[in-house]
Protein backbone atom coordinates (compact mmCIF):
# COMPACT_ATOMS: atom_id res chain seq x y z
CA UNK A 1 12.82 16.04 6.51
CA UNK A 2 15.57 18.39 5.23
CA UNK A 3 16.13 18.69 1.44
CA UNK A 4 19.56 16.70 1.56
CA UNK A 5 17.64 13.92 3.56
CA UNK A 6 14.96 13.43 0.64
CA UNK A 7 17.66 13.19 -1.78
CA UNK A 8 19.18 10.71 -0.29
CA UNK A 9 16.05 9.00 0.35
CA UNK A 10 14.86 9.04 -3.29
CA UNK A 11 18.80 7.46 -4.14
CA UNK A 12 18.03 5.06 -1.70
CA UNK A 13 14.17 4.24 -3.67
CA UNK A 14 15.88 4.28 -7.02
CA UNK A 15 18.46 1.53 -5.52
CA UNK A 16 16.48 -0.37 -3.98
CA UNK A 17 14.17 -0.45 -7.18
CA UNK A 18 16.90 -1.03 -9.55
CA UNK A 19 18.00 -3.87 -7.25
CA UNK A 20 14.69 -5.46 -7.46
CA UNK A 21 13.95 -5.09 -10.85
CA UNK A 22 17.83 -6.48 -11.89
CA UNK A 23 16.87 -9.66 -9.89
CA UNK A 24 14.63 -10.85 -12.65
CA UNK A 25 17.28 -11.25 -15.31
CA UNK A 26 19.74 -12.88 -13.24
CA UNK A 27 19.49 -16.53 -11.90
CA UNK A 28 19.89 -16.29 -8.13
CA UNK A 29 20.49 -19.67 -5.76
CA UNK A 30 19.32 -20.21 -2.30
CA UNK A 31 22.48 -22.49 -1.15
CA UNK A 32 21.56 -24.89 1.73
CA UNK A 33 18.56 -23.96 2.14
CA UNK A 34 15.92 -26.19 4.19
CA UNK A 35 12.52 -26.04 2.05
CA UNK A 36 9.34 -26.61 3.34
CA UNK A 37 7.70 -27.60 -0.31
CA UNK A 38 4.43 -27.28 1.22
CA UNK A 39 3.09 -29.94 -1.34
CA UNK A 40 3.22 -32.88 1.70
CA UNK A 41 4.28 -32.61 5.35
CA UNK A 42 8.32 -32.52 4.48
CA UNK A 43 11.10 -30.61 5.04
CA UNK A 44 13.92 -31.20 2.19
CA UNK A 45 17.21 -30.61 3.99
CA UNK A 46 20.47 -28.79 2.40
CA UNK A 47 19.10 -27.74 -0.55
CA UNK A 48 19.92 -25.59 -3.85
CA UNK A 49 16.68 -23.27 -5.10
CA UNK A 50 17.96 -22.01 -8.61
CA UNK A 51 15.46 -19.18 -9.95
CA UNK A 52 15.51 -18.37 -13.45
CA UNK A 53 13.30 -16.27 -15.38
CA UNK A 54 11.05 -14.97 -12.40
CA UNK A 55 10.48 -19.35 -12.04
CA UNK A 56 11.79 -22.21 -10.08
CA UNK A 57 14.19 -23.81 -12.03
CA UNK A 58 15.57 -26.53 -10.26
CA UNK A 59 15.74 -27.90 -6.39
CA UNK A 60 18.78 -29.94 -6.23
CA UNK A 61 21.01 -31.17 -2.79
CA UNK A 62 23.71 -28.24 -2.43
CA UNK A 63 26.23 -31.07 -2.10
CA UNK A 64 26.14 -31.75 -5.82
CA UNK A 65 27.76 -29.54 -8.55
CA UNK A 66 25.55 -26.47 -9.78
CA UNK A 67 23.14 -28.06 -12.70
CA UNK A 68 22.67 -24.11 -13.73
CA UNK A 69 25.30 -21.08 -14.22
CA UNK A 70 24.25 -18.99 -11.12
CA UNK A 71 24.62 -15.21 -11.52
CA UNK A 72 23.88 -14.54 -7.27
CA UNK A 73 24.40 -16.47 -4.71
CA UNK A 74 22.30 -16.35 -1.29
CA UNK A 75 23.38 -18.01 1.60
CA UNK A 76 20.57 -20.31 3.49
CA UNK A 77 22.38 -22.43 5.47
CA UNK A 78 20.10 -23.08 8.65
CA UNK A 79 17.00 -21.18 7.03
CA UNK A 80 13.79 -22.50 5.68
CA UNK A 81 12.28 -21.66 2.55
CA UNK A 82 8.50 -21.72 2.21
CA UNK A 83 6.16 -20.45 -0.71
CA UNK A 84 4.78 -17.04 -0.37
CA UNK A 85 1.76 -16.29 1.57
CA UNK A 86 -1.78 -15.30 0.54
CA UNK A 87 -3.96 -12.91 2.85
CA UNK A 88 -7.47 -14.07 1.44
CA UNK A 89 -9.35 -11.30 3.36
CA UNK A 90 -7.69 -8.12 2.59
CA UNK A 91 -9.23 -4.64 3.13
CA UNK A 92 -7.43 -2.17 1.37
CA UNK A 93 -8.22 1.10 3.68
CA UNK A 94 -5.90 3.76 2.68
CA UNK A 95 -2.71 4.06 0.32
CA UNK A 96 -2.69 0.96 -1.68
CA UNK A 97 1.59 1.34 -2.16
CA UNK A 98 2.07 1.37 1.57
CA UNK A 99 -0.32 -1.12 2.12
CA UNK A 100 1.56 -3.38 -0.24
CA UNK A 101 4.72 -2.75 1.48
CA UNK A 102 3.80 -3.75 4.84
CA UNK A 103 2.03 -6.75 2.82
CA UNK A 104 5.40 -7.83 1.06
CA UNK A 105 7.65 -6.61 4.55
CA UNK A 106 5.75 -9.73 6.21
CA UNK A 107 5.98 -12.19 3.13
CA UNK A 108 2.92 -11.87 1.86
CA UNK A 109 2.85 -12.14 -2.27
CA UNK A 110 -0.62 -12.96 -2.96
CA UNK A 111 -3.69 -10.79 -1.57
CA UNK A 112 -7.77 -10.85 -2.56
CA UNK A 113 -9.09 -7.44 -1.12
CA UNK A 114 -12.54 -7.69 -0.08
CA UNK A 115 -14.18 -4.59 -1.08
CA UNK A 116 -14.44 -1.62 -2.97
CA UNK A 117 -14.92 1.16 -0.99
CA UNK A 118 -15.63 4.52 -2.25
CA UNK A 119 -13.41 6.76 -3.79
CA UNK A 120 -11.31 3.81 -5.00
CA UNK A 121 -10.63 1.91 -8.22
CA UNK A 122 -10.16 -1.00 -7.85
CA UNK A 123 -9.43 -3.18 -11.01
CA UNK A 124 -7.45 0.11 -11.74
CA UNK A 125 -5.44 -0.97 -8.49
CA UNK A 126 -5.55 -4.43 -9.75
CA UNK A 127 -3.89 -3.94 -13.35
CA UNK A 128 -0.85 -1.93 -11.95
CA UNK A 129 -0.58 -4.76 -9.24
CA UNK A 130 -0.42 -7.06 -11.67
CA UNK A 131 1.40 -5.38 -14.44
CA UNK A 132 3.89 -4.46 -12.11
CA UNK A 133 3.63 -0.80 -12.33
CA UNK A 134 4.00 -0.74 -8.82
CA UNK A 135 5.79 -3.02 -6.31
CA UNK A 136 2.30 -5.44 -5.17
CA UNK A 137 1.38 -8.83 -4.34
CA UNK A 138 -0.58 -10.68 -7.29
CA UNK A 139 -3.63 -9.33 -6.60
CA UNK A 140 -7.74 -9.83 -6.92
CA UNK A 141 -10.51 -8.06 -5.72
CA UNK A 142 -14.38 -7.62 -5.25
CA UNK A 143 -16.16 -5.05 -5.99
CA UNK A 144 -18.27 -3.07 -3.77
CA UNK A 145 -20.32 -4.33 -0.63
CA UNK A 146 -23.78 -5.52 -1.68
CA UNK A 147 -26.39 -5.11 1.14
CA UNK A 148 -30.05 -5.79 1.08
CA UNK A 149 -31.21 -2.44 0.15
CA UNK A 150 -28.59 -2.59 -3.11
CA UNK A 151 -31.05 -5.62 -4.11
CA UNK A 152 -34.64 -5.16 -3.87
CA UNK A 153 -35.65 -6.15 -6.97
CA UNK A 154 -34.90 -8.69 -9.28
CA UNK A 155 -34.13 -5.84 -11.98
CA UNK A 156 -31.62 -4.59 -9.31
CA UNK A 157 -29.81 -7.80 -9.43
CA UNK A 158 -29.59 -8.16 -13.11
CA UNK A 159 -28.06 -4.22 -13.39
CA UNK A 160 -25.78 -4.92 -10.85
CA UNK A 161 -24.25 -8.18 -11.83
CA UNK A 162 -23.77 -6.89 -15.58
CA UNK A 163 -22.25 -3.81 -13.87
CA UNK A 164 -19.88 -5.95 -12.28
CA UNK A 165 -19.07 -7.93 -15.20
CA UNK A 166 -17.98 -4.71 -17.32
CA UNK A 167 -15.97 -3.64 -14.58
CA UNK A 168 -14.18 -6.92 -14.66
CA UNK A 169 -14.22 -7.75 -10.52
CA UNK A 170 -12.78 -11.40 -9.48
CA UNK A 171 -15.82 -11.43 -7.23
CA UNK A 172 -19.44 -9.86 -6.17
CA UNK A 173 -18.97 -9.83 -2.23
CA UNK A 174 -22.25 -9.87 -0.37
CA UNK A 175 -22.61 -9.02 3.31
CA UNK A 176 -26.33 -9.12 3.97
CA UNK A 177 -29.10 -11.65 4.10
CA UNK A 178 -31.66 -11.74 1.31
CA UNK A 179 -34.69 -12.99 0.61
CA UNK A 180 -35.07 -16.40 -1.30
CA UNK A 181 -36.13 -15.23 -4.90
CA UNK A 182 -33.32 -12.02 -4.71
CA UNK A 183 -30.55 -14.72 -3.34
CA UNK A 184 -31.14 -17.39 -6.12
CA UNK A 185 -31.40 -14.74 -9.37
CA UNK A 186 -28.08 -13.50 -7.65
CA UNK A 187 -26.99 -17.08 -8.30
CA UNK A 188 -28.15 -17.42 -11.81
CA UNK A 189 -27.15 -13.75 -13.12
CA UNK A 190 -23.26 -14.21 -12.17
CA UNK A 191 -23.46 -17.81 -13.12
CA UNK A 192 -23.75 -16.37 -16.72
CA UNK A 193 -20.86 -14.02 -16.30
CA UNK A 194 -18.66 -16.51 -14.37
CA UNK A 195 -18.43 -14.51 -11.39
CA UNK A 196 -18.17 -16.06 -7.92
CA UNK A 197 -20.38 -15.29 -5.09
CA UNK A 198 -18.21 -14.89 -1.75
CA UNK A 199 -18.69 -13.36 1.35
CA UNK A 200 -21.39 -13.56 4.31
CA UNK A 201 -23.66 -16.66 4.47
CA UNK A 202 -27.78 -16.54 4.14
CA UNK A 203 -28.34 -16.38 7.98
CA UNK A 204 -31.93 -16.69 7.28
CA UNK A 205 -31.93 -19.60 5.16
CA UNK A 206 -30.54 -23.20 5.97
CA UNK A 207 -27.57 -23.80 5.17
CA UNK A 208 -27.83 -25.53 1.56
CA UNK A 209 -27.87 -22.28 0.16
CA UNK A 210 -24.71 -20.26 1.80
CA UNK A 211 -22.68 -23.90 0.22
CA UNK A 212 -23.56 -22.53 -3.77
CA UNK A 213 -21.51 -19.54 -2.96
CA UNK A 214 -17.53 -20.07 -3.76
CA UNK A 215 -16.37 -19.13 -0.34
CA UNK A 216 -17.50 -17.69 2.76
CA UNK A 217 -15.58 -15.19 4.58
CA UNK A 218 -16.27 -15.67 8.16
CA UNK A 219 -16.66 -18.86 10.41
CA UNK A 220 -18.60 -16.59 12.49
CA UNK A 221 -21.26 -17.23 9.79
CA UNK A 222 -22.50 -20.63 10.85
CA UNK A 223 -22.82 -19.17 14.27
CA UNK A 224 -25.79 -17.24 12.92
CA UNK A 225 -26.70 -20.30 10.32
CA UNK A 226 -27.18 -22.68 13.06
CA UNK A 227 -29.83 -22.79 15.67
CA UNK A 228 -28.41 -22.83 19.37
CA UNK A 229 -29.41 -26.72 19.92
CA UNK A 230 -27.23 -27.51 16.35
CA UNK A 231 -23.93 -25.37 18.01
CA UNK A 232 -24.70 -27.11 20.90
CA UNK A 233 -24.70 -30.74 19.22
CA UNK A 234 -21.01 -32.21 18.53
CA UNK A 235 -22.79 -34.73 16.07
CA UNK A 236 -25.23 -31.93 14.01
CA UNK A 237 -21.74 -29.94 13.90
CA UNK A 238 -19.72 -32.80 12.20
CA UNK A 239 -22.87 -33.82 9.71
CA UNK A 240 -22.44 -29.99 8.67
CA UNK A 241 -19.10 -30.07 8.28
CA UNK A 242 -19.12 -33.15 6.18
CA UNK A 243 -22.55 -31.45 4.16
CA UNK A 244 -19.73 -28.02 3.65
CA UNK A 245 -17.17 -30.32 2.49
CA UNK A 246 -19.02 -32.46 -0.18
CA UNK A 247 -20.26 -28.58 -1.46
CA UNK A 248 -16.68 -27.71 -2.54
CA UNK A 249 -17.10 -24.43 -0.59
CA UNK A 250 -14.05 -22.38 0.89
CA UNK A 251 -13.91 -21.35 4.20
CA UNK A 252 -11.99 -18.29 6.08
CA UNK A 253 -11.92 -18.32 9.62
CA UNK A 254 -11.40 -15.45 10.26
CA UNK A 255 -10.59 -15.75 14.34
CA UNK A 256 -8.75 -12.64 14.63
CA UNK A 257 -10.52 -9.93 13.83
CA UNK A 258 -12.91 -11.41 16.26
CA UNK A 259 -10.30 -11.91 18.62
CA UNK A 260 -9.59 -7.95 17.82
CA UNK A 261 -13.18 -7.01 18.94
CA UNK A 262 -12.77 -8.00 22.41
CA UNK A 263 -9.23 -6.05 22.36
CA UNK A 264 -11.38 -3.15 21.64
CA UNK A 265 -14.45 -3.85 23.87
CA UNK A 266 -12.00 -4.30 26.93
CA UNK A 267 -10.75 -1.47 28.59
CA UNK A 268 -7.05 -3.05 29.68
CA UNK A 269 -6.63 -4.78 26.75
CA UNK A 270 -7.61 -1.94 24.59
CA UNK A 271 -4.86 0.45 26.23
CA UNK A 272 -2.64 -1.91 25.63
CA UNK A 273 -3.64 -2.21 22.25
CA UNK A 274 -3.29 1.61 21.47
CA UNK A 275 0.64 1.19 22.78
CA UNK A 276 1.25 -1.23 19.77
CA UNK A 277 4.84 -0.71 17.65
CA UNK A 278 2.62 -1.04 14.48
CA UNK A 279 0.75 2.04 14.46
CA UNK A 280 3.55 3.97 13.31
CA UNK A 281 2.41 1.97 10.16
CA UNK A 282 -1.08 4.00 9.51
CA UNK A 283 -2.14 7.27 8.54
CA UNK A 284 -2.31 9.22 11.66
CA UNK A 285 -5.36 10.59 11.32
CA UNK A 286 -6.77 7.20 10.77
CA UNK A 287 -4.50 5.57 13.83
CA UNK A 288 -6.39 8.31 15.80
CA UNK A 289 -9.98 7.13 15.28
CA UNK A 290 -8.96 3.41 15.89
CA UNK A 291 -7.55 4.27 18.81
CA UNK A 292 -10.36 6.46 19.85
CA UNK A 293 -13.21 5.56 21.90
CA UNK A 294 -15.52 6.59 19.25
CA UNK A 295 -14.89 3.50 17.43
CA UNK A 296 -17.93 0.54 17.13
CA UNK A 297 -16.74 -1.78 19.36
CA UNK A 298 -16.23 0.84 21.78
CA UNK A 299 -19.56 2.14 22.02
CA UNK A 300 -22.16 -0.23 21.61
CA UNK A 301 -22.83 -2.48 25.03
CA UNK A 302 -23.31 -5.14 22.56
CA UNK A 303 -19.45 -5.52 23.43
CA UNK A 304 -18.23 -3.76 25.91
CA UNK A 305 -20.53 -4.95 28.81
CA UNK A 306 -19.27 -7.54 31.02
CA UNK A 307 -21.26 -10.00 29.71
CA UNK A 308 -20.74 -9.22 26.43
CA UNK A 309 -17.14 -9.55 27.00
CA UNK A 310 -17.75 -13.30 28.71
CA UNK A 311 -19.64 -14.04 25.15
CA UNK A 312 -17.27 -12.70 22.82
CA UNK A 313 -14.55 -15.18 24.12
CA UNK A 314 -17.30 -18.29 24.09
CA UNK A 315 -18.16 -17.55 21.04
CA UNK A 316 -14.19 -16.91 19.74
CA UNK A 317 -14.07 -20.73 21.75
CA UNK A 318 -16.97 -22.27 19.72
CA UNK A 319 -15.36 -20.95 16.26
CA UNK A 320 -11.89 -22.33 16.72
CA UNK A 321 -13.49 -26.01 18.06
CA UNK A 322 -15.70 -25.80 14.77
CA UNK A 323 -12.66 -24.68 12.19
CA UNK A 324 -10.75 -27.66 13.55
CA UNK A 325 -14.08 -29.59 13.06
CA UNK A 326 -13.99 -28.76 9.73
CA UNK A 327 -10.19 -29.43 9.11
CA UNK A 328 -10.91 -32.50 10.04
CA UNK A 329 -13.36 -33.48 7.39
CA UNK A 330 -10.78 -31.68 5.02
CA UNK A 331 -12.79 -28.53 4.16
CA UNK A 332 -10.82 -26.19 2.45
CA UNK A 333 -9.63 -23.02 4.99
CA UNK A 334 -8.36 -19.73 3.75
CA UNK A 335 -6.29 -17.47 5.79
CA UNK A 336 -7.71 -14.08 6.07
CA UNK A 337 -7.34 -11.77 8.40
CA UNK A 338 -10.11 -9.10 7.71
CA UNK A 339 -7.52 -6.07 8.50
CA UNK A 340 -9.57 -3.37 9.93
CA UNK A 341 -8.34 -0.64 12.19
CA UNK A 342 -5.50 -1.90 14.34
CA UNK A 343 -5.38 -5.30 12.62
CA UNK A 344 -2.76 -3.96 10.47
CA UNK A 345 -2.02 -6.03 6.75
CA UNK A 346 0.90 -8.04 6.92
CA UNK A 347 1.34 -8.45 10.60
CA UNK A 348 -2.31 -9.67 10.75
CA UNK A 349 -1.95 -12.34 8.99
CA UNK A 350 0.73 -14.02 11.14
CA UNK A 351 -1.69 -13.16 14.38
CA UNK A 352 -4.42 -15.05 12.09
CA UNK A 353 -1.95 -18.04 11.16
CA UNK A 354 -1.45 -18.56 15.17
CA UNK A 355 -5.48 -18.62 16.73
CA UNK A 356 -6.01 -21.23 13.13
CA UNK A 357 -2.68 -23.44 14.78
CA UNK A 358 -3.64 -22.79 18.32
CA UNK A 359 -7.66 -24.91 17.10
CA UNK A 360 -6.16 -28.13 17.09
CA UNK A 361 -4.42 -27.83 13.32
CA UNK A 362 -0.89 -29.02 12.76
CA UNK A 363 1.32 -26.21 11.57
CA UNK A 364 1.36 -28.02 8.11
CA UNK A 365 -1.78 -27.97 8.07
CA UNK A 366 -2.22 -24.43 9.07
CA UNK A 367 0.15 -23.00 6.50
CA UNK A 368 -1.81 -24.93 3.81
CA UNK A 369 -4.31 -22.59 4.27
CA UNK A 370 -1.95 -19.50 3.24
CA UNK A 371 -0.26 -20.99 0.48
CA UNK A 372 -1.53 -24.33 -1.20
CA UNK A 373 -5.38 -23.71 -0.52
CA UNK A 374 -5.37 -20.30 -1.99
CA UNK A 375 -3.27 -21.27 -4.91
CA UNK A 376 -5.89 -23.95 -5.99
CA UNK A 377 -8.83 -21.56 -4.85
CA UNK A 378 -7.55 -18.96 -7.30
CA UNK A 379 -7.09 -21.50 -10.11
CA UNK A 380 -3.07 -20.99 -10.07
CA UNK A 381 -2.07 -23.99 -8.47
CA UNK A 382 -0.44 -25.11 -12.07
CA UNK A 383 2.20 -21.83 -11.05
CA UNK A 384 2.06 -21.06 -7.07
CA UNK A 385 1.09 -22.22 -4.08
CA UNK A 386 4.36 -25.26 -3.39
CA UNK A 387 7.90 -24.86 -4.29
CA UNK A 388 8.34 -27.06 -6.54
CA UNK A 389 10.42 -26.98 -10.19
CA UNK A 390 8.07 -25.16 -12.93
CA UNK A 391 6.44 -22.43 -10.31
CA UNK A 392 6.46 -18.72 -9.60
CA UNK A 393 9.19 -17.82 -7.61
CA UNK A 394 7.11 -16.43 -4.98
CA UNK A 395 8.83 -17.49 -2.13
CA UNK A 396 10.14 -16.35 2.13
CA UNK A 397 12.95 -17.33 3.96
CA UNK A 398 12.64 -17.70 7.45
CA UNK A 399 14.77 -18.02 9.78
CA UNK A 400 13.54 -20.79 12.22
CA UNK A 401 11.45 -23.60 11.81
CA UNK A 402 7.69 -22.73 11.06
CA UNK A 403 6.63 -26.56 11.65
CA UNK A 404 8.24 -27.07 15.21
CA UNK A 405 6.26 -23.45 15.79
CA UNK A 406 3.83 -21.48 13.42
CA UNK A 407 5.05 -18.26 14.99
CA UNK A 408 8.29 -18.80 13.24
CA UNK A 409 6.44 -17.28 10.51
CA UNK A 410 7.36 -14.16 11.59
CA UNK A 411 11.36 -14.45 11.46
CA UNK A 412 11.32 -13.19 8.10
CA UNK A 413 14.64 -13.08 6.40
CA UNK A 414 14.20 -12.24 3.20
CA UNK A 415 11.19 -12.14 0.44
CA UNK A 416 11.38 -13.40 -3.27
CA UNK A 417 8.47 -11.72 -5.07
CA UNK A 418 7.71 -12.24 -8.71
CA UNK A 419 11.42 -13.47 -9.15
CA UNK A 420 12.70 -10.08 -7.16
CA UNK A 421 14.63 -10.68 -3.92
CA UNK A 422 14.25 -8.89 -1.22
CA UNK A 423 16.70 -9.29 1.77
CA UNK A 424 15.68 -8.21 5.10
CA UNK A 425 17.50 -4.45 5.11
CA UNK A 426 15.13 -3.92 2.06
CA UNK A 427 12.42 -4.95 3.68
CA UNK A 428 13.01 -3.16 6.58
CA UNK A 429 13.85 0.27 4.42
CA UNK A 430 10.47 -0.14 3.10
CA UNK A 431 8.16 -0.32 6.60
CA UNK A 432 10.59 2.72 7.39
CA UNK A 433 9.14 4.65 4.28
CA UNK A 434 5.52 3.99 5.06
CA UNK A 435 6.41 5.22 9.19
CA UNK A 436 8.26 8.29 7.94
CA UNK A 437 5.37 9.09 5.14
CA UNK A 438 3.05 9.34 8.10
CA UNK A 439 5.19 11.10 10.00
CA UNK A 440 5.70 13.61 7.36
CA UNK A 441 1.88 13.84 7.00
CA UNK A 442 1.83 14.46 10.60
CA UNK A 443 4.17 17.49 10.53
CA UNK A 444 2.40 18.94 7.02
CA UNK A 445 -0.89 18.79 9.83
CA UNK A 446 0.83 21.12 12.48
């Protein structure tokens, strides 16, 4: 990029930054605007949103006078205003401000990475998120991966929790199975530091003991937790679902990331997957291993047999019939979308919304579990989560319908984060910073 190019990109930054910071001062109005309140199946037609103060201030029929002075106005009329989103299973892999702008660029305003992988900082990440030092979703986090050889003794689980508490992480994220006596100290050490236990259930254990975590992260995991008769049994699989439900634990599906695997594992689908738009969103260095064939799921016969691919798909089957099993007993789903690789943030999520809708879930029901779920998993459902009068003004407008079609989440015309609006050339101008910063980083590597 010439030197006259980079000025006017950095004008461009400071604009667009002044813009969004000035938003919070002013009271903006969505004018007949269709909102999808999210806290019961209903669509309020021809409405007036008034934000105030970073807050919902009123929701009033645009046929009646202005209640409020309104400062901006933006014109709805045919749109359909829902509350933010919430990716519950985020992976932050590489450069946490581009990350958060491909995050925001698809409406997402609330994120819970899933580890801390090394190198990072991540309640460091976490305070400028949430400070608003830099433009971010609300944002909570885990700290590292715990595997079994992190725990071996019960003085290893005692160090580790209290490490975690001084660090001040949301969450301790396991991903291994442990044995009994390690598993329930776990339990009792970050019960005295009020720190959830999320993440992969005790495969080796029955399934009483995965329900005293606060959420599981894969439905995958009951694959593993039940014996092949129990998957097999319609009956054993609602008894379970009903045994989940009474535990209070959350539940992320998770279908596609596993979807992903067999994208990898199968040679058409995989060079079709290399040929994705969104790659021009990652490092390229990084785009290069995940589209090389030296990736996992390209490797191991495990997957990329022809049997293996005939299981993968069963087994993507059996987890969508169970997560509608579980709807239907009212267990609480999260969306999360487990970005890895070519499962890119943002865009992922919307991929993850549509396998949850295509299991049998109405699209209410389906968005609950990327707005009003989250909220009242994260303990803000006093101030996100619905629109309703009183709440963050977290909020996306869409363009079509997402009720008469989930996919509908993806006609994005503008995002309202933290009070700051964000109209679709903005949002655009930001995906186009994190494409050209890789392509610059491309160049700098010739």
């Amino acid at each position: 990029m010439c030197k006259s190019s980079h000025k006017i990109f950095s004008l461009l930054c400071c604009f667009y930054f002044v813009i969004a910071g000035k938003a919070q001062t002013e009271t903006i109005s969505f004018e007949n605007v269709n909102v999808i309140p999210m806290h019961k199946e209903i669509v309020l037609l021809n409405q007036r949103v008034i934000i105030a103060d970073g807050k919902i201030a009123i929701i009033e029929p645009a046929s009646q006078k202005a209640s409020k002075k309104i400062n901006i106005t933006i014109n709805a009329k045919g749109k359909y205003l829902i509350p933010g989103l919430a990716e519950m299973h985020y992976h932050l892999e590489n450069n946490a401000k581009n990350e958060f702008k491909l995050l925001i660029a698809n409406g997402v305003t609330t994120a819970r990475n899933m580890a801390e992988y090394e190198g990072q900082d991540q309640t460091a990440i976490r305070k400028k998120a949430n400070r608003d030092e830099i433009l971010a979703p609300y944002y909570v986090t885990t700290g590292p991966y715990l595997k079994a050889n992190h725990l071996q003794t019960i003085d290893d689980v005692i160090r580790i929790v209290k490490k975690h508490h001084e660090k001040g992480y949301d969450f301790l994220k396991i991903a291994d199975n442990f044995p009994k006596e390690i598993y329930l100290k776990l339990l009792e050490e970050t019960y005295k530091y009020n720190i959830p236990v999320i993440g992969h259930g005790q495969r080796k254990l029955p399934l009483e003991y995965s329900l005293r975590m606060k959420s599981i992260a894969h439905i995958e995991e009951f694959m593993n937790i039940f014996n092949t008769a129990q998957k097999a049994d319609p009956a054993y699989l609602r008894e379970a679902a009903v045994q989940i439900k009474t535990s209070g634990v959350y539940v992320s599906p998770t279908l596609g990331v596993f979807e992903m695997i067999s994208r990898y594992a199968d040679d058409k689908r995989f060079e079709i997957l290399k040929k994705s738009n969104e790659l021009k969103y990652l490092p390229k260095s990084y785009a290069a291993y995940c589209t090389s064939d030296s990736i996992h799921y390209r490797t191991n016969t495990w997957f990329t047999a022809p049997e293996s691919l005939i299981r993968l798909n069963k087994e993507l089957q059996w987890q969508k019939e169970f997560t509608k099993i579980l709807n239907d007993e009212e267990v609480f789903l999260l969306a999360g979308s487990d970005t890895y690789g070519l499962f890119l943030p943002g865009f992922s999520l919307h991929r993850e919304l549509e396998l949850i809708c295509s299991a049998g879930l109405s699209p209410y029901e389906t968005l609950k579990t990327a707005t009003v779920n989250p909220a009242r998993y994260l303990n803000r459902i006093a101030v996100s989560g619905t629109i309703t009068e009183g709440k963050l003004a977290d909020l996306v407008l869409l363009n079509k319908n997402p009720f008469e079609d989930i996919r509908n989440t993806r006609a994005i015309e503008g995002v309202m984060i933290k009070g700051k609006w964000l109209m679709k050339n903005e949002l655009n101008m930001m995906l186009k910073e994190v494409e050209d910063e890789y392509i610059s980083e491309k160049k700098k590597e010739k």
